[in-house]
N, C-alpha and C. Protein backbone atom coordinates (compact mmCIF):
# COMPACT_ATOMS: atom_id res chain seq x y z
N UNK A 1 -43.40 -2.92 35.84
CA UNK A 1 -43.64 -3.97 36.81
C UNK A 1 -43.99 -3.33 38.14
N UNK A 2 -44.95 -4.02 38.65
CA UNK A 2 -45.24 -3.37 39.73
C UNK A 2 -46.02 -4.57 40.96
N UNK A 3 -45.91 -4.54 42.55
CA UNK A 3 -46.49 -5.33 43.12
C UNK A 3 -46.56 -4.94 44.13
N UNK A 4 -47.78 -4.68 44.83
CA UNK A 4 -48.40 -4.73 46.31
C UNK A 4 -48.98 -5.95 46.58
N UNK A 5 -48.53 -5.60 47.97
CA UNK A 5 -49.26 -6.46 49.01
C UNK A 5 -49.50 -6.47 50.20
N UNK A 6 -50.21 -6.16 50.47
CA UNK A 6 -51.35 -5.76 52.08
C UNK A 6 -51.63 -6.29 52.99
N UNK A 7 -51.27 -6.51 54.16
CA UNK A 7 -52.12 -7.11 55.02
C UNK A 7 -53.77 -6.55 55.42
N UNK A 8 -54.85 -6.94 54.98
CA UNK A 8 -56.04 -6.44 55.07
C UNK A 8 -57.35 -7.15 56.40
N UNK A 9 -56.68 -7.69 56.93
CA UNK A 9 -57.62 -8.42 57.83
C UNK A 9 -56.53 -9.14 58.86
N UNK A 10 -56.95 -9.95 59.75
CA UNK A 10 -56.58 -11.05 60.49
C UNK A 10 -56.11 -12.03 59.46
N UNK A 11 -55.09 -12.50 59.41
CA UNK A 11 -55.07 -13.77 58.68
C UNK A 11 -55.28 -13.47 57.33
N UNK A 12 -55.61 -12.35 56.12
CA UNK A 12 -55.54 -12.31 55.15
C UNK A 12 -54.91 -11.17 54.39
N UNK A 13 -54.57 -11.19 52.96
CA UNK A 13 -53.85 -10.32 52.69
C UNK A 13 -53.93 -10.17 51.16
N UNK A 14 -54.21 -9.03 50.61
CA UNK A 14 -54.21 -8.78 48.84
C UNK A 14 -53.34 -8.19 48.61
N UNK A 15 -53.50 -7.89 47.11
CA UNK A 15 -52.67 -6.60 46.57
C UNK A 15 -53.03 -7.06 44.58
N UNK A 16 -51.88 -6.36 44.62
CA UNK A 16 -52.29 -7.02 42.99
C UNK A 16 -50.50 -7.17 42.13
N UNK A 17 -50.50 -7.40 41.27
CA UNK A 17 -49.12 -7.81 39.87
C UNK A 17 -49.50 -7.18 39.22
N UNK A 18 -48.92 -6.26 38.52
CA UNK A 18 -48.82 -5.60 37.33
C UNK A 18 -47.72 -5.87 36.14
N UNK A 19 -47.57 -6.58 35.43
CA UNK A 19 -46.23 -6.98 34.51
C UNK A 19 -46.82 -6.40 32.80
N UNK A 20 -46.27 -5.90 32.00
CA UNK A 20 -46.54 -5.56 30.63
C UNK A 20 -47.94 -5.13 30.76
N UNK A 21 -48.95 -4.17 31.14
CA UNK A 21 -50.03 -3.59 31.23
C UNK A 21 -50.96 -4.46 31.71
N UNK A 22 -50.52 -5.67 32.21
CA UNK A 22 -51.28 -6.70 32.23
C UNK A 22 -51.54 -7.11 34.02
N UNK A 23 -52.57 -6.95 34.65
CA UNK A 23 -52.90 -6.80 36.17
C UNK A 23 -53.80 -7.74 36.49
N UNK A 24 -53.31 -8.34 37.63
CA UNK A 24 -53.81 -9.24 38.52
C UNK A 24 -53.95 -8.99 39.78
N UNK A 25 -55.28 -9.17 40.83
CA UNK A 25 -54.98 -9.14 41.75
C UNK A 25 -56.01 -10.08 42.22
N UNK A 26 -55.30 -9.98 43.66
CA UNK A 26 -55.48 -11.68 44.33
C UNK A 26 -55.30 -11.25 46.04
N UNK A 27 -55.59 -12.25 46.54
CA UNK A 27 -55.80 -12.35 48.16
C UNK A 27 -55.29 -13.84 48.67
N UNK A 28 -54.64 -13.66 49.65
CA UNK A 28 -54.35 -15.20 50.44
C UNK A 28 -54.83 -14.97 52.02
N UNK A 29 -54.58 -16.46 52.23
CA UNK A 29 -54.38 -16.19 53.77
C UNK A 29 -53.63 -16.96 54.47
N UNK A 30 -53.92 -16.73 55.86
CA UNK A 30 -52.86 -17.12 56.63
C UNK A 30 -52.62 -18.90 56.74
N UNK A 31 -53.52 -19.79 55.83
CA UNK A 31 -53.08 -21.12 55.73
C UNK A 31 -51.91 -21.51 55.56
N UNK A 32 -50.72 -20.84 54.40
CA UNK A 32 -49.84 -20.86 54.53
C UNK A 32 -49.07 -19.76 54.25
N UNK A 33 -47.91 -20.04 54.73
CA UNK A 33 -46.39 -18.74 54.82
C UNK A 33 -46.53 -18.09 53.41
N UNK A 34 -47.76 -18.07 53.11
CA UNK A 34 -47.82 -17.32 51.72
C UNK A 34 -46.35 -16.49 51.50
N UNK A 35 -46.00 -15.13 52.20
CA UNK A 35 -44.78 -14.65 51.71
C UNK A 35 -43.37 -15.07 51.72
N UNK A 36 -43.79 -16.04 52.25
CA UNK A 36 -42.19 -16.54 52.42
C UNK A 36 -42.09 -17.75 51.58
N UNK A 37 -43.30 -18.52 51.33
CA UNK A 37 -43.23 -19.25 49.79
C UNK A 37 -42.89 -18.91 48.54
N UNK A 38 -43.56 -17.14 48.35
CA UNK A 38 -43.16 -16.62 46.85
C UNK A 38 -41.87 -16.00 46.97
N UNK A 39 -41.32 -15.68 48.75
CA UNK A 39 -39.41 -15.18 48.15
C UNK A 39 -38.76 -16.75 47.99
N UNK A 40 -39.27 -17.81 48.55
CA UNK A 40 -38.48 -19.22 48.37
C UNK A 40 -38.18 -19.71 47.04
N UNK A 41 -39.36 -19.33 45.88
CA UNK A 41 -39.56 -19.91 45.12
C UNK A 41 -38.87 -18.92 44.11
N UNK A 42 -38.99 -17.31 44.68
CA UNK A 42 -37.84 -16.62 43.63
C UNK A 42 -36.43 -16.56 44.13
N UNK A 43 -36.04 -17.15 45.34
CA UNK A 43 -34.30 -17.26 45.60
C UNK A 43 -34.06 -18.39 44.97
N UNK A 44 -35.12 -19.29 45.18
CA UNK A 44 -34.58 -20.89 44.28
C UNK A 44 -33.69 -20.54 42.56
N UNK A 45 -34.49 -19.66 42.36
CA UNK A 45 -33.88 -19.62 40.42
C UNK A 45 -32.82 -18.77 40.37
N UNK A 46 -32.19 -17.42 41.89
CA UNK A 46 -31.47 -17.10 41.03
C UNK A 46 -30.00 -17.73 41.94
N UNK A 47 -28.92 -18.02 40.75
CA UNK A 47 -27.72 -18.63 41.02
C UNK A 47 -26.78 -17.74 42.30
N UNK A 48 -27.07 -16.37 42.46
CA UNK A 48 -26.35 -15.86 43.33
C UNK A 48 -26.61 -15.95 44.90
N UNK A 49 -28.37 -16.37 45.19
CA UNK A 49 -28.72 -16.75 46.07
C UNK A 49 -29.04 -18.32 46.42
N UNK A 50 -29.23 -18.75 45.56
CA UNK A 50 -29.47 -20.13 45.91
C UNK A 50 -27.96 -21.13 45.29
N UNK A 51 -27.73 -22.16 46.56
CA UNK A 51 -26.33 -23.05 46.66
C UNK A 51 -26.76 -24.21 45.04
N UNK A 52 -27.71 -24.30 44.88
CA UNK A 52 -28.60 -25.28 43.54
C UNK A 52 -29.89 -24.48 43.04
N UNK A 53 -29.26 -23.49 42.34
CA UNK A 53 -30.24 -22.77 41.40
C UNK A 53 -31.03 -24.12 40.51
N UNK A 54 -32.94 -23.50 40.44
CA UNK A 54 -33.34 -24.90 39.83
C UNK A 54 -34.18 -23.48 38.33
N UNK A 55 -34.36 -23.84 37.60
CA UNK A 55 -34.79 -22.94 36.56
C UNK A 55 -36.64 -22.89 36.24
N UNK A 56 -37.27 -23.58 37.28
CA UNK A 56 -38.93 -23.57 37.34
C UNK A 56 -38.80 -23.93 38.99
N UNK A 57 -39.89 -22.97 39.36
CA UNK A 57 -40.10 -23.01 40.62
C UNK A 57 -41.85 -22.62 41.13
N UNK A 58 -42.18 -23.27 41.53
CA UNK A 58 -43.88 -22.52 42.13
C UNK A 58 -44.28 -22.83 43.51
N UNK A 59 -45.51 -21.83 43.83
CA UNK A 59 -46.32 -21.84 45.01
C UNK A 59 -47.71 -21.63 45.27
N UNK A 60 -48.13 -22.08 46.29
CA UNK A 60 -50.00 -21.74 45.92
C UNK A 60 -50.26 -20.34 47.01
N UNK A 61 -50.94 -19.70 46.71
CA UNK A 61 -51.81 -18.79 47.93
C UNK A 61 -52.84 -19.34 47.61
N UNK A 62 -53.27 -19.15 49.07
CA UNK A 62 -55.03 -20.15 49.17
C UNK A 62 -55.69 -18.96 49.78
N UNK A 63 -57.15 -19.16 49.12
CA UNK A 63 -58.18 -18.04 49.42
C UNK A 63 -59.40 -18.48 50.20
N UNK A 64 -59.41 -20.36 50.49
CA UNK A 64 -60.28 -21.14 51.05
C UNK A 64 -61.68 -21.13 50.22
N UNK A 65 -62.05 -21.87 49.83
CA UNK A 65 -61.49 -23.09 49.29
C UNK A 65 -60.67 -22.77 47.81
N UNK A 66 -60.74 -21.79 47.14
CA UNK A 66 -59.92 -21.33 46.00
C UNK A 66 -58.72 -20.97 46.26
N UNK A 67 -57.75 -20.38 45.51
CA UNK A 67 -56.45 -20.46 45.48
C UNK A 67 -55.55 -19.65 44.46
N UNK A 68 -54.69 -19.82 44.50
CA UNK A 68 -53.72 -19.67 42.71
C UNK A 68 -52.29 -19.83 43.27
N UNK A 69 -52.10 -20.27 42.11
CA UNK A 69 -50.85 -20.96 41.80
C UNK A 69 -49.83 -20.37 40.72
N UNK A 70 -48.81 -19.76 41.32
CA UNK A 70 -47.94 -19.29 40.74
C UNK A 70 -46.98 -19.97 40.40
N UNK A 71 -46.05 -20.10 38.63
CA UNK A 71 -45.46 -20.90 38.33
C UNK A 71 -44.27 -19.88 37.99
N UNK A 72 -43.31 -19.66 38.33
CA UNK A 72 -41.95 -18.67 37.96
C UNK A 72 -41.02 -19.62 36.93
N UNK A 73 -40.34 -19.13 36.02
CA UNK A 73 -40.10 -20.09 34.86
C UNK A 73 -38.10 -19.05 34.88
N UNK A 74 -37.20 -19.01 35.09
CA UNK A 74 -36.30 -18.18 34.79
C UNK A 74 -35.82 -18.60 33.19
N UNK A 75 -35.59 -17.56 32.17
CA UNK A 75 -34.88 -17.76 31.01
C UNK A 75 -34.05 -16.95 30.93
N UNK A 76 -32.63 -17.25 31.02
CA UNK A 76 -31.34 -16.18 31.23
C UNK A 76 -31.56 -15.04 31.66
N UNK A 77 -32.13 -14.10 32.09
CA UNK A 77 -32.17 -12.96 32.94
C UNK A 77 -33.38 -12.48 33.26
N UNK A 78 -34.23 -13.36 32.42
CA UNK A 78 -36.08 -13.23 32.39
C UNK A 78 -36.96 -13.59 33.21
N UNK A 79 -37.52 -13.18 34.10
CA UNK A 79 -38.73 -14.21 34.49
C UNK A 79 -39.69 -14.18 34.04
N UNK A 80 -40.20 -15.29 34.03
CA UNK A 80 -41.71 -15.75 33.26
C UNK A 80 -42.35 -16.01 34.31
N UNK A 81 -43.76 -15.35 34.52
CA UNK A 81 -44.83 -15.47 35.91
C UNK A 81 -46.04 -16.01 34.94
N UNK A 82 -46.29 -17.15 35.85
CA UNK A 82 -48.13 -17.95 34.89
C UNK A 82 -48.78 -17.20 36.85
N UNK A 83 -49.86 -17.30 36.67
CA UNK A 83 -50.88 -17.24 37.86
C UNK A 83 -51.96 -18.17 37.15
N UNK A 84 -51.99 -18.88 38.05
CA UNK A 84 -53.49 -19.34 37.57
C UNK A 84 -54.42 -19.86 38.81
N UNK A 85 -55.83 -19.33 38.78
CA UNK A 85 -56.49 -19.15 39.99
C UNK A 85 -57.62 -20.41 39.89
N UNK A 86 -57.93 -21.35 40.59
CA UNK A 86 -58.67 -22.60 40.82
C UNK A 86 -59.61 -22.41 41.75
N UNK A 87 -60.86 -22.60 41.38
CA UNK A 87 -61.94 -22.70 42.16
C UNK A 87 -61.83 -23.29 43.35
N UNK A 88 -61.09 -24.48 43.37
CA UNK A 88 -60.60 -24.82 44.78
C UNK A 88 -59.69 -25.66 44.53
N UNK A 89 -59.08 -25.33 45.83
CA UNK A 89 -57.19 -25.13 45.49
C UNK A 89 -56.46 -27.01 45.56
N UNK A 90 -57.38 -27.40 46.51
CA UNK A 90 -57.27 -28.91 46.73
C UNK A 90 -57.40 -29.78 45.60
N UNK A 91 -58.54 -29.86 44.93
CA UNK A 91 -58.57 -31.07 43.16
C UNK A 91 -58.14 -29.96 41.93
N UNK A 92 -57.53 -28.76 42.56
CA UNK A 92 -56.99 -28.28 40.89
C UNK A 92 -57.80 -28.05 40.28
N UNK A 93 -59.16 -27.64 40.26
CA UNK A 93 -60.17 -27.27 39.38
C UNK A 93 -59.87 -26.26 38.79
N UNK A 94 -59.12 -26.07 37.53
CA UNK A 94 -58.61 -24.38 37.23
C UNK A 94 -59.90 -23.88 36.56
N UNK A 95 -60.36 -22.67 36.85
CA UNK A 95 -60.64 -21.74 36.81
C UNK A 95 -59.85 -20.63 34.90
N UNK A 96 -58.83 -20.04 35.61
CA UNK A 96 -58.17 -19.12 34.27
C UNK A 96 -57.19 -19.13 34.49
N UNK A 97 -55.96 -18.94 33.65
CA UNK A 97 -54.63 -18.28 33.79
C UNK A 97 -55.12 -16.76 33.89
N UNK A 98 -55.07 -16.23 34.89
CA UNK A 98 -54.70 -14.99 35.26
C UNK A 98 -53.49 -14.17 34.23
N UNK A 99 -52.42 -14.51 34.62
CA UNK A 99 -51.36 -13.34 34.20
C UNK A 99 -50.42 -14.92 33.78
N UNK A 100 -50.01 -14.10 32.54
CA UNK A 100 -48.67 -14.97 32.10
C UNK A 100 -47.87 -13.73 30.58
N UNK A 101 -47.05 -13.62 31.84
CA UNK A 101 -46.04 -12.17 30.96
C UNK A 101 -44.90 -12.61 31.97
N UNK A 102 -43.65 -11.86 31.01
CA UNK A 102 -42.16 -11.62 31.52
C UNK A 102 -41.91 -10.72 31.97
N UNK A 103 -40.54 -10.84 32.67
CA UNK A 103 -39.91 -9.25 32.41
C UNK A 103 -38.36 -9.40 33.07
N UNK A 104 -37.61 -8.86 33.58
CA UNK A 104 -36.30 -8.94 33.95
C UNK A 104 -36.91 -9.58 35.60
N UNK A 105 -35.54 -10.88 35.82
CA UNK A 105 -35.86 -11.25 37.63
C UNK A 105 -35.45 -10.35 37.99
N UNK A 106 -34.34 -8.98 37.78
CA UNK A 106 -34.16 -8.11 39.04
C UNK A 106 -35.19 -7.10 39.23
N UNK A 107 -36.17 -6.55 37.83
CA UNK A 107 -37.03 -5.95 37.78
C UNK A 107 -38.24 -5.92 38.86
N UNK A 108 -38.45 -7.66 38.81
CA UNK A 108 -39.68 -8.05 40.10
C UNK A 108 -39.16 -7.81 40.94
N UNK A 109 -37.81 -8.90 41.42
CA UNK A 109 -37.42 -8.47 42.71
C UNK A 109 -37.16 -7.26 43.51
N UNK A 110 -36.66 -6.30 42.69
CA UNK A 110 -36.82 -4.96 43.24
C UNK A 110 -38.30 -4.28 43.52
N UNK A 111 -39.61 -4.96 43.00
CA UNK A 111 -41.00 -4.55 42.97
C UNK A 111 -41.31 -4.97 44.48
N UNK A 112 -40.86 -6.70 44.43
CA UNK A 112 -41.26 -7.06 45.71
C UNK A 112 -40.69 -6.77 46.96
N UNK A 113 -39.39 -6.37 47.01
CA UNK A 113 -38.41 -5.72 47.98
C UNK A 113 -38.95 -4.19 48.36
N UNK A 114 -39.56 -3.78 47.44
CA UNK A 114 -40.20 -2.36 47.76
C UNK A 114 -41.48 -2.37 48.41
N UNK A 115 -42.40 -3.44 47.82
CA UNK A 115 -43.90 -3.60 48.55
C UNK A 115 -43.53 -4.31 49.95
N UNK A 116 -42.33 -5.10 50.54
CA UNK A 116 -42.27 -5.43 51.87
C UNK A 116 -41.61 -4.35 52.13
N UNK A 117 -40.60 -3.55 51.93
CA UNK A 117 -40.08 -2.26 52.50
C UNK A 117 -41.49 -1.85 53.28
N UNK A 118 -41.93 -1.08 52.12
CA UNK A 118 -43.40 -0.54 52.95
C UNK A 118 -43.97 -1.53 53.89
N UNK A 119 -44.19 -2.94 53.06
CA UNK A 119 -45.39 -3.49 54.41
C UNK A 119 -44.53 -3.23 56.46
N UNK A 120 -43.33 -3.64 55.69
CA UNK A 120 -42.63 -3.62 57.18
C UNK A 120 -42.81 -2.38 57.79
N UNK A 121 -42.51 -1.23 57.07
CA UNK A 121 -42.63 0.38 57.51
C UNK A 121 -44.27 0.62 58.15
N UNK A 122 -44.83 -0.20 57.71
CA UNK A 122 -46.40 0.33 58.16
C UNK A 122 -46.60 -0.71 59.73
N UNK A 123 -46.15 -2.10 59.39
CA UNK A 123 -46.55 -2.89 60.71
C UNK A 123 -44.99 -3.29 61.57
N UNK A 124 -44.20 -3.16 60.76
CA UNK A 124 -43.20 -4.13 61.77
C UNK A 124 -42.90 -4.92 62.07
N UNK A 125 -42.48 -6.15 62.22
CA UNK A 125 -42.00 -7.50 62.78
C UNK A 125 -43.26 -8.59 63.55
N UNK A 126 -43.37 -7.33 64.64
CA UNK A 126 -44.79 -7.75 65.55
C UNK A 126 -45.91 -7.68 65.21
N UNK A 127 -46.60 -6.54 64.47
CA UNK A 127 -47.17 -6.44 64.10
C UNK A 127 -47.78 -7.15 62.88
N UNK A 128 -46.68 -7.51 62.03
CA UNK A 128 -47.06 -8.38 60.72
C UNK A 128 -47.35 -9.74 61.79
N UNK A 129 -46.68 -10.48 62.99
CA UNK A 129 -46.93 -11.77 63.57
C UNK A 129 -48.70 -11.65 63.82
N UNK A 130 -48.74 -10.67 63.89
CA UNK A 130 -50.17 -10.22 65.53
C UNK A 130 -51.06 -9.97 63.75
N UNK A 131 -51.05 -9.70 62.75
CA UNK A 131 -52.27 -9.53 61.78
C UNK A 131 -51.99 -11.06 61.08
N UNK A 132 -50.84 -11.71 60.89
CA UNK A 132 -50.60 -12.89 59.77
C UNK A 132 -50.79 -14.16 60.69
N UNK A 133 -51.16 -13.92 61.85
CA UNK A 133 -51.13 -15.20 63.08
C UNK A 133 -50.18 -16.03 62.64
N UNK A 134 -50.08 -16.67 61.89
CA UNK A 134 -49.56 -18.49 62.12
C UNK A 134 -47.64 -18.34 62.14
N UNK A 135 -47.58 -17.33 61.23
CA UNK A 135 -45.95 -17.23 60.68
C UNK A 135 -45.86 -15.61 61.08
N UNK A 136 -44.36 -15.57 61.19
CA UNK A 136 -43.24 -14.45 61.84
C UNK A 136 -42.83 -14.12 60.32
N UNK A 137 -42.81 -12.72 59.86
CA UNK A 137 -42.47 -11.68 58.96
C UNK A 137 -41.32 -12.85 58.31
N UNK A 138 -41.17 -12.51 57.31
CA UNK A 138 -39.96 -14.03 56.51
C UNK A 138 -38.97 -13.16 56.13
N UNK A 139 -38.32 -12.71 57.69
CA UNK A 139 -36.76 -11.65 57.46
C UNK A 139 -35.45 -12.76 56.66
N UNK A 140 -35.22 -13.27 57.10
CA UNK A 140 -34.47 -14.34 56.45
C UNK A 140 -34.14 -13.86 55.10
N UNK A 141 -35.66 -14.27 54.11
CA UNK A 141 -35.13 -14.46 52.81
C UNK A 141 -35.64 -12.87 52.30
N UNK A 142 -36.38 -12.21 52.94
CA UNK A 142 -36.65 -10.78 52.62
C UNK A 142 -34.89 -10.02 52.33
N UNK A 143 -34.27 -10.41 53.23
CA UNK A 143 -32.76 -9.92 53.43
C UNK A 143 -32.06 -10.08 51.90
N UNK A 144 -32.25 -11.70 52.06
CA UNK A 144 -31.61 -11.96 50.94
C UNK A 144 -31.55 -11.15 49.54
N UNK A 145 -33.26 -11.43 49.31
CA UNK A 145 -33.77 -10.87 47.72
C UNK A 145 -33.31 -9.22 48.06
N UNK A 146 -32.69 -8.49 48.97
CA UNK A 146 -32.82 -7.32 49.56
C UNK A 146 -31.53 -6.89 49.22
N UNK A 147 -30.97 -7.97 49.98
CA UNK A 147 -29.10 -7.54 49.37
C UNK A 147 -29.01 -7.94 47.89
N UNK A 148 -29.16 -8.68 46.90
CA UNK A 148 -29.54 -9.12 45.80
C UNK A 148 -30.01 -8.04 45.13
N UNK A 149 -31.03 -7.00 45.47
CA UNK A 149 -31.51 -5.99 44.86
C UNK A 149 -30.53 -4.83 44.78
N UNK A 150 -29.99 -4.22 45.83
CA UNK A 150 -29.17 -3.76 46.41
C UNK A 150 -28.13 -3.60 45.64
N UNK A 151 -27.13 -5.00 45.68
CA UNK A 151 -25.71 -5.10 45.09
C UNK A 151 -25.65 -5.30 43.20
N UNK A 152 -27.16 -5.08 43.00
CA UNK A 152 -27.32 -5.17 41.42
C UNK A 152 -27.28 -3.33 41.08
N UNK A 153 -28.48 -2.83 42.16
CA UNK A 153 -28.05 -1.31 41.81
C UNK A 153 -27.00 -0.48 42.33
């Protein structure tokens, strides 16, 4: 398992998913809290962070006018990731399922706790505000999935 993610422009940002040999990569932008939607939607499923663990959870990154939509599925210690990318993100016109593979939730979460380690190490607090314009670095739940990673190893 593996996941980057970049800030590459003003307002936009790629990287790619790697789960079972199987790779995706993708770009959002600053329309919405893109990163702080995909840690929301992975604290929602697990019971140690969230007060009402829910067991399906998703979010969109938008690429204007296209998109994708990530669907996280938890099965007792598993996560299940669908991506699926829409020509445009507004009438749902899908396009493909991208990626739909498992693997352990602490597995990702430790992927994604490592690709913001770095992003933070490269820009910083301010710096992620001053390239992501609209939204402030999503320390909050970064913490969370952080201590979560942490107190598992």
């Amino acid at each position: 398992m593996r996941f980057k993610y970049e800030l590459t422009g003003r307002g936009w940002a790629s990287g790619f998913i790697e789960m079972n040999s199987n790779t995706f990569y993708f770009a959002t932008s600053y329309i919405t809290d893109a990163l702080d939607e995909m840690l929301k939607a992975l604290i929602l499923l697990n019971p140690e962070l969230s007060p009402f663990p829910v067991s399906n959870s998703q979010f969109e990154w938008n690429e204007e006018p296209g998109g994708t939509v990530w669907k996280f599925r938890k099965i007792d210690d598993l996560l299940h990731v669908q991506i699926m990318s829409f020509e445009n993100l507004r009438n749902k016109k899908q396009l493909v399922i991208e990626l739909n593979e498992s693997c352990s939730i602490l597995e990702f979460s430790e992927a994604v706790v490592q690709a913001l380690d770095l992003l933070l190490s490269l820009h910083g607090k301010e710096g992620y505000k001053e390239k992501w314009v609209n939204y402030d670095f999503p320390t909050n739940n970064y913490l969370k999935l952080k201590g979560f990673v942490t107190k598992k190893n």
